[in-house]
Protein backbone atom coordinates (compact mmCIF):
# COMPACT_ATOMS: atom_id res chain seq x y z
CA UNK A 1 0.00 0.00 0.00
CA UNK A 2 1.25 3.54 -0.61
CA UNK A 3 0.45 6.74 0.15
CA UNK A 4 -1.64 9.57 -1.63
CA UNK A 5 -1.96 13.63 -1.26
CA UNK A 6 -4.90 15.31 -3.94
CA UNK A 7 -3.77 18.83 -4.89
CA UNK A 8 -5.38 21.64 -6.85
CA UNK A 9 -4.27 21.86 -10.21
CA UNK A 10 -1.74 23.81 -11.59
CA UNK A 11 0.15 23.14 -7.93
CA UNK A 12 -0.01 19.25 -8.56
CA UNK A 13 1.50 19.94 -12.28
CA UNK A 14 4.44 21.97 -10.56
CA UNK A 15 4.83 19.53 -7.60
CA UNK A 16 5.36 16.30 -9.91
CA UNK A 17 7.59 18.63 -12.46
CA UNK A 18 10.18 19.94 -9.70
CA UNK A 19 8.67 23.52 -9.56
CA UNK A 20 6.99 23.60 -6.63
CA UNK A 21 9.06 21.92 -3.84
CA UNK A 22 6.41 22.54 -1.13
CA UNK A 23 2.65 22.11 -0.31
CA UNK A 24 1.07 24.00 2.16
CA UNK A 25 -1.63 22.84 4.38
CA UNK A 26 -3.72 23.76 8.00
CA UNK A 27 -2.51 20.76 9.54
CA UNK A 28 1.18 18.16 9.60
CA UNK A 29 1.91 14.97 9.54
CA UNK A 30 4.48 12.44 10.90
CA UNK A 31 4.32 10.20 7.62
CA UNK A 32 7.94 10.79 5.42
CA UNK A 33 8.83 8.78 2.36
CA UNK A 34 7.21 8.28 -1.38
CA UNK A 35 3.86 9.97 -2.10
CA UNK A 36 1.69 9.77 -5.31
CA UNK A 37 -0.18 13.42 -6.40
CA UNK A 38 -3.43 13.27 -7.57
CA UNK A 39 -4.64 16.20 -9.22
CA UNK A 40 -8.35 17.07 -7.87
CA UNK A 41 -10.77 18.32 -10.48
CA UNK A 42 -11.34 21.82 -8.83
CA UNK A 43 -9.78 24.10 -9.98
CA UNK A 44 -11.81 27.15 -8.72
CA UNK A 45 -8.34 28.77 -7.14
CA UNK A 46 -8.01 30.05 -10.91
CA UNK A 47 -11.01 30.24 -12.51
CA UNK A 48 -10.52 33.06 -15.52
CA UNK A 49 -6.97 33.10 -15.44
CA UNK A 50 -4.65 31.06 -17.50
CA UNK A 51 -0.61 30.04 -16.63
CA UNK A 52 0.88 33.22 -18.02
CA UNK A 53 -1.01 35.26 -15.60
CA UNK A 54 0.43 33.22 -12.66
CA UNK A 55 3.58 35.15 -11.43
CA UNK A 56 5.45 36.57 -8.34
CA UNK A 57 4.33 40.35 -7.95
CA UNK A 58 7.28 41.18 -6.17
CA UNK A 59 9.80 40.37 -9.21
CA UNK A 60 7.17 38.86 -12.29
CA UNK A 61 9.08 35.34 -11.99
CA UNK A 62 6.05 33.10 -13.24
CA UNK A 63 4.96 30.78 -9.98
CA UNK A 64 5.31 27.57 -12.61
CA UNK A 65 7.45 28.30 -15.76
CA UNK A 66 6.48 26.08 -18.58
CA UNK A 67 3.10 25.25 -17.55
CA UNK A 68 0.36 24.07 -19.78
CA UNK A 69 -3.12 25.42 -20.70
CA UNK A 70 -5.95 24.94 -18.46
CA UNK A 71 -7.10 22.26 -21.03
CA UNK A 72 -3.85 20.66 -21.23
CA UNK A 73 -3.65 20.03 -17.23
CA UNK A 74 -5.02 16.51 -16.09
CA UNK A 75 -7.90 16.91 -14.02
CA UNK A 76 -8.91 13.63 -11.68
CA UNK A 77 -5.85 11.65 -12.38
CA UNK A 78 -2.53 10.50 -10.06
CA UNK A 79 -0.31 12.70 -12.17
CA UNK A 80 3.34 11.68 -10.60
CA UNK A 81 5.16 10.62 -7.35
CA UNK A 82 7.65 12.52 -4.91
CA UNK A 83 8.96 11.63 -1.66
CA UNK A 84 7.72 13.66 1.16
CA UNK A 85 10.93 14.82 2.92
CA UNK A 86 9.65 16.30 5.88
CA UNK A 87 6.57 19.12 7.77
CA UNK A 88 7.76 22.39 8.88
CA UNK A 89 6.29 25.63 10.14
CA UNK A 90 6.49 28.53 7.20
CA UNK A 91 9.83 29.48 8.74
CA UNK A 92 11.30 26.51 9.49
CA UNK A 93 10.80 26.04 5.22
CA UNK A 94 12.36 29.25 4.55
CA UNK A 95 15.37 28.43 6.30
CA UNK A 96 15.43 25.06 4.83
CA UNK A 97 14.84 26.08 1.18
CA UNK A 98 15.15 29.64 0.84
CA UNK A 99 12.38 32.42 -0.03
CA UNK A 100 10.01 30.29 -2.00
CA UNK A 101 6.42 31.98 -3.54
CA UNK A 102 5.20 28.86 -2.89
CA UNK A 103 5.33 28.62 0.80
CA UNK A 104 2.74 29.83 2.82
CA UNK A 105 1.95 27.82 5.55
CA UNK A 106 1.12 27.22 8.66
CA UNK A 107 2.28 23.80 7.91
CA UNK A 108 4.71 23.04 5.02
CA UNK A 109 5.20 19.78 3.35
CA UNK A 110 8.86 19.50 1.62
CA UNK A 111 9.29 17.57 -1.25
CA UNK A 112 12.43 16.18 -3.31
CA UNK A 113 12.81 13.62 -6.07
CA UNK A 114 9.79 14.31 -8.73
CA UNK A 115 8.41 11.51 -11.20
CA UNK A 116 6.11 12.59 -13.59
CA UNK A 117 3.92 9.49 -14.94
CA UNK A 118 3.81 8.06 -18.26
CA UNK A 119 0.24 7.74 -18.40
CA UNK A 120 -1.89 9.63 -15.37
CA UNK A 121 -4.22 7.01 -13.50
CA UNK A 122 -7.80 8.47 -12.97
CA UNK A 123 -8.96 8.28 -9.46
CA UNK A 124 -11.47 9.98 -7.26
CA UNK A 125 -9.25 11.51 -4.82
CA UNK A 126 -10.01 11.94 -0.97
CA UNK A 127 -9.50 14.69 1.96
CA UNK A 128 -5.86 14.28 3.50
CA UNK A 129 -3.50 11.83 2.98
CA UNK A 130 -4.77 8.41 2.57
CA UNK A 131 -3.57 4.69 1.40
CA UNK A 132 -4.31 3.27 -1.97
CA UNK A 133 -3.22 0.02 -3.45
CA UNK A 134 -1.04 1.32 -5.91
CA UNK A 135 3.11 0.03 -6.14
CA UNK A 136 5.39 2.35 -7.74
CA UNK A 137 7.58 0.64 -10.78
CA UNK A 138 10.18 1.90 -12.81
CA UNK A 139 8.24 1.64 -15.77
CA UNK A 140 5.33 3.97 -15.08
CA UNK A 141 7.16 7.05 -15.41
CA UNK A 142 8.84 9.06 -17.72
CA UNK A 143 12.90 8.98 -18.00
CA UNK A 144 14.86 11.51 -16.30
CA UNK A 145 15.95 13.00 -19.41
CA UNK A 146 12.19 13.53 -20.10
CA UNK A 147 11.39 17.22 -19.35
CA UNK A 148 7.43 18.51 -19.88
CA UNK A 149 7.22 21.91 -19.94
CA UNK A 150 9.80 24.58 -20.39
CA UNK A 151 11.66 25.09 -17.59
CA UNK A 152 10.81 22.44 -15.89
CA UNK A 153 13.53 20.06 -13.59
CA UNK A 154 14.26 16.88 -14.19
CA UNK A 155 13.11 13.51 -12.61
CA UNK A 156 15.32 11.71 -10.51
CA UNK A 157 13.13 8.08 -10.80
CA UNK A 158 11.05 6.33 -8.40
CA UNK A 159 10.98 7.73 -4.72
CA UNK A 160 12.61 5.21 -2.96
CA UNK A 161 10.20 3.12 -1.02
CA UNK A 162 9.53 3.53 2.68
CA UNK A 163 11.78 1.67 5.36
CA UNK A 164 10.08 -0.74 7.63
């Protein structure tokens, strides 16, 4: 069994393509190790806008460089894998990472080591992190050398699986 997070599109996109290395949430969580991202079907946090009108204010670096089109963004899918590094408080990630747009807190999750799937998996999606029956392989995502999107950082494989 394996673990699973749900995340707003275009933050899942940038998650699973090394743009976004954190996720902020209300609440933390003890679990560390590999994590699939599913990207929910709301995507009401953006509703009129498109990627090019998603930048930082304070210098116009776009939030997600090389993003695609609203209708090029999977919707209700597991769209990748990462390994959840570690929760900190808002500070505690700009310390560990350095000013970041994307952090915002109260609680941050770090991530590291981005897979992007071959072919997303459509699922429902759930509230929180939950469990689903799903193994990571080597052969469900895209090569390393694979980048989608300019900009965007490379995968490093499969998160390595959790110690017992």
């Amino acid at each position: 069994m394996a673990k699973i997070i749900t995340l707003q599109q275009p933050f899942a996109w940038g998650v699973v393509h090394g743009h976004k290395p954190v996720e902020n949430r209300g609440w933390e969580t003890d679990y560390r190790g590999p994590i699939w991202i599913h990207a929910g079907k709301n995507k009401s946090a953006f509703t009129g806008t498109d990627p090019e009108d998603w930048y930082d204010e304070s210098d116009g670096t776009p939030f997600l460089p090389g993003c695609p089109e609203w209708k090029d963004l999977d919707l209700g899918k597991i769209i990748g894998m990462v390994d959840l590094v570690d929760c900190v408080t808002d500070d505690e990630a700009i310390q560990r990472i350095g000013e970041n747009p994307h952090i915002g807190g109260p609680w941050c999750f770090l991530f590291a080591n981005p897979c992007v799937l071959k072919e997303p998996i459509p699922w429902s999606g759930q509230l929180g992190i939950c469990t689903i029956d799903l193994e990571p392989k080597d052969d469900m995502f895209l090569p390393p050398e694979v980048k989608k999107g300019k900009g965007a950082k490379k995968a490093k494989g499969t998160p390595k699986k959790p110690k017992k």
